[in-house]
C-alpha atoms as a PDB file:
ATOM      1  CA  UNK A   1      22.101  43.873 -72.122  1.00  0.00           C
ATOM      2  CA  UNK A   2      25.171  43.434 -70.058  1.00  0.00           C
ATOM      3  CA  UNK A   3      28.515  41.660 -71.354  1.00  0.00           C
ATOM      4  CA  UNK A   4      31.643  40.916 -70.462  1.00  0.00           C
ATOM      5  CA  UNK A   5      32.899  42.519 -73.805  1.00  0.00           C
ATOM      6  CA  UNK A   6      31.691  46.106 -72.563  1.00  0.00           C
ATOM      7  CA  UNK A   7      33.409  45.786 -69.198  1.00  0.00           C
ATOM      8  CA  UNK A   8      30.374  44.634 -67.402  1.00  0.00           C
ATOM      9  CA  UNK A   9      29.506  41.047 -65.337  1.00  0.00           C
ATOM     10  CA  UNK A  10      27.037  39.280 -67.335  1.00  0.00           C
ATOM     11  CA  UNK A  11      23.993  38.212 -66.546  1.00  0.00           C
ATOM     12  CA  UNK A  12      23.857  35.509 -63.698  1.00  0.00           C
ATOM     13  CA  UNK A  13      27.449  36.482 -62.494  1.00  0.00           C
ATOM     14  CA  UNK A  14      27.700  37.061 -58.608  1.00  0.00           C
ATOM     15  CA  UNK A  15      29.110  39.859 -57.494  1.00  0.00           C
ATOM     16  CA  UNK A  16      29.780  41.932 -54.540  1.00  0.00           C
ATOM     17  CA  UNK A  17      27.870  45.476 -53.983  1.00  0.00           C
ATOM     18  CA  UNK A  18      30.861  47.302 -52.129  1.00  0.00           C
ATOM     19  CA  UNK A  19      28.344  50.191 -50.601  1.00  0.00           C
ATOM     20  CA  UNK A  20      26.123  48.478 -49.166  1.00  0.00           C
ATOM     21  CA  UNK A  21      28.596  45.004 -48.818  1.00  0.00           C
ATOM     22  CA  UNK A  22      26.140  42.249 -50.547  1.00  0.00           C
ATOM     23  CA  UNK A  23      26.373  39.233 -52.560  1.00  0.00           C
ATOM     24  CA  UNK A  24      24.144  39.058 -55.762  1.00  0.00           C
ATOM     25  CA  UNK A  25      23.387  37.411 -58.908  1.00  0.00           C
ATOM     26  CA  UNK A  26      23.413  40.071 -61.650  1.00  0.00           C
ATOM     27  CA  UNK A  27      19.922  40.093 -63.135  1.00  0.00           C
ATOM     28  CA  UNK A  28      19.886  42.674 -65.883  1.00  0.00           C
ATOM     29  CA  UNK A  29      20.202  46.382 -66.582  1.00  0.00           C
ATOM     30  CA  UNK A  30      17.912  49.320 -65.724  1.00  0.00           C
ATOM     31  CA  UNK A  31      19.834  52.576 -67.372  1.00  0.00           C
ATOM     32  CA  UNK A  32      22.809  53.055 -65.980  1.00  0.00           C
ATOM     33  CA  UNK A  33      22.706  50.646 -63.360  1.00  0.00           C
ATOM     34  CA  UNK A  34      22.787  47.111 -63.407  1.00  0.00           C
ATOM     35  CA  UNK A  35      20.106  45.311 -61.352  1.00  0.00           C
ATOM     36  CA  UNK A  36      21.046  42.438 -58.614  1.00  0.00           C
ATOM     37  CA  UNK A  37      19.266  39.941 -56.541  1.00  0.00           C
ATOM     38  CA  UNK A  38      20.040  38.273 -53.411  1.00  0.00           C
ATOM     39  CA  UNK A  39      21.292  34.698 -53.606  1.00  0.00           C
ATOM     40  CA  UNK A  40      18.825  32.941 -51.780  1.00  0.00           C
ATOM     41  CA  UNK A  41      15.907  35.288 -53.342  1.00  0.00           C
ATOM     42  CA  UNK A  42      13.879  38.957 -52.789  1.00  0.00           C
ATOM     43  CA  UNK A  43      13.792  42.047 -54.207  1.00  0.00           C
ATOM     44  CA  UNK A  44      16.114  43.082 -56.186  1.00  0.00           C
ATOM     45  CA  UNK A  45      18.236  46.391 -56.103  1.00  0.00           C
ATOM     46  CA  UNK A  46      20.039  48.714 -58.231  1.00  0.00           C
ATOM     47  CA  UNK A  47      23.981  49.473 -58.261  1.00  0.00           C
ATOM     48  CA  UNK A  48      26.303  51.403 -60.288  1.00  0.00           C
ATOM     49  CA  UNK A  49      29.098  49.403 -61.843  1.00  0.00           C
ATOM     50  CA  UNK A  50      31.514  50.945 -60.374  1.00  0.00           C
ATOM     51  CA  UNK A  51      30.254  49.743 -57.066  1.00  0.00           C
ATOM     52  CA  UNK A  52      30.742  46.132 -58.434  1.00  0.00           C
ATOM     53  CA  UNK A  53      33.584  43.432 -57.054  1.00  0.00           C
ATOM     54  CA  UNK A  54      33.788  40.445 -58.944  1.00  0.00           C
ATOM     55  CA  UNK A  55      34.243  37.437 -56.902  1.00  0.00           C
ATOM     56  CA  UNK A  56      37.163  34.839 -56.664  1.00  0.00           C
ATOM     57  CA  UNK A  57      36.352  30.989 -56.787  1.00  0.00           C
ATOM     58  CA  UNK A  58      36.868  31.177 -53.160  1.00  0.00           C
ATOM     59  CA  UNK A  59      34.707  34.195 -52.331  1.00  0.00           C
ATOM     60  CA  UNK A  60      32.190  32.972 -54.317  1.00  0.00           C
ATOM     61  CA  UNK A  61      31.909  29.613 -52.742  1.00  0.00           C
ATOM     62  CA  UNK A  62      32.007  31.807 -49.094  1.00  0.00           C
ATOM     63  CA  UNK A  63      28.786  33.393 -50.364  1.00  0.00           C
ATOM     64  CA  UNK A  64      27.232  30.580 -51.275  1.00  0.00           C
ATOM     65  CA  UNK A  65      27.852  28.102 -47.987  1.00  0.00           C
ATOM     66  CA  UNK A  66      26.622  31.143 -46.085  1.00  0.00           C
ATOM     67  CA  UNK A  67      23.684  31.511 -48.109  1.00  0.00           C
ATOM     68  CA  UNK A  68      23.044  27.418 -47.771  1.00  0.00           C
ATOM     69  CA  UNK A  69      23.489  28.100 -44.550  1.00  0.00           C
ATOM     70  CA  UNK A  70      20.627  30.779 -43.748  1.00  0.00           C
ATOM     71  CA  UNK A  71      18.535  28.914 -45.610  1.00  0.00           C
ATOM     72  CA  UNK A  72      19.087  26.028 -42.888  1.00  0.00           C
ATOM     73  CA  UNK A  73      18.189  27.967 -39.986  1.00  0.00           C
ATOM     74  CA  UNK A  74      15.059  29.694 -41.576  1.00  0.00           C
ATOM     75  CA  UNK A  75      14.101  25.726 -42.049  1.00  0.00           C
ATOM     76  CA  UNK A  76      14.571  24.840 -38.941  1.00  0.00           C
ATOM     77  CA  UNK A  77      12.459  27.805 -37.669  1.00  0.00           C
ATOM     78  CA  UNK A  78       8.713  26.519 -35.899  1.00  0.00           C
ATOM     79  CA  UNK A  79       9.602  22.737 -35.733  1.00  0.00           C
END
């Protein structure tokens, strides 16, 4: 699986996908790619390594207020 020691985030790390420019928690590995999911959720998707940014404290936190805050709003939706 992935590891730190080969280079790779581990499992559960978030991480940016630089092509398409999204946050996700690092689920597993399908071949050559590893395999991420949205923070709040969904389907996941596949991205080469190379395409990976890990996150600073500071990003990291960014991604996950703005994720806390979608989540609000879709709440909030029909009352």
């Amino acid at each position: 699986m992935t590891g730190e020691g080969h280079g790779l985030p581990r499992v559960g790390a978030v991480v940016l996908d630089t092509t398409r420019n999204l946050v996700g928690r690092v689920t597993g590995a399908d071949g050559p790619y590893l395999r991420l999911r949205p923070l709040a959720g969904g389907a996941e998707w596949d991205v080469p390594p190379a395409d990976l940014h890990p996150l600073t404290g500071a990003e990291l936190l960014s991604a996950l207020v703005a994720e806390a805050n979608a989540r609000s709003r879709r709440g909030r939706v029909g009352r």
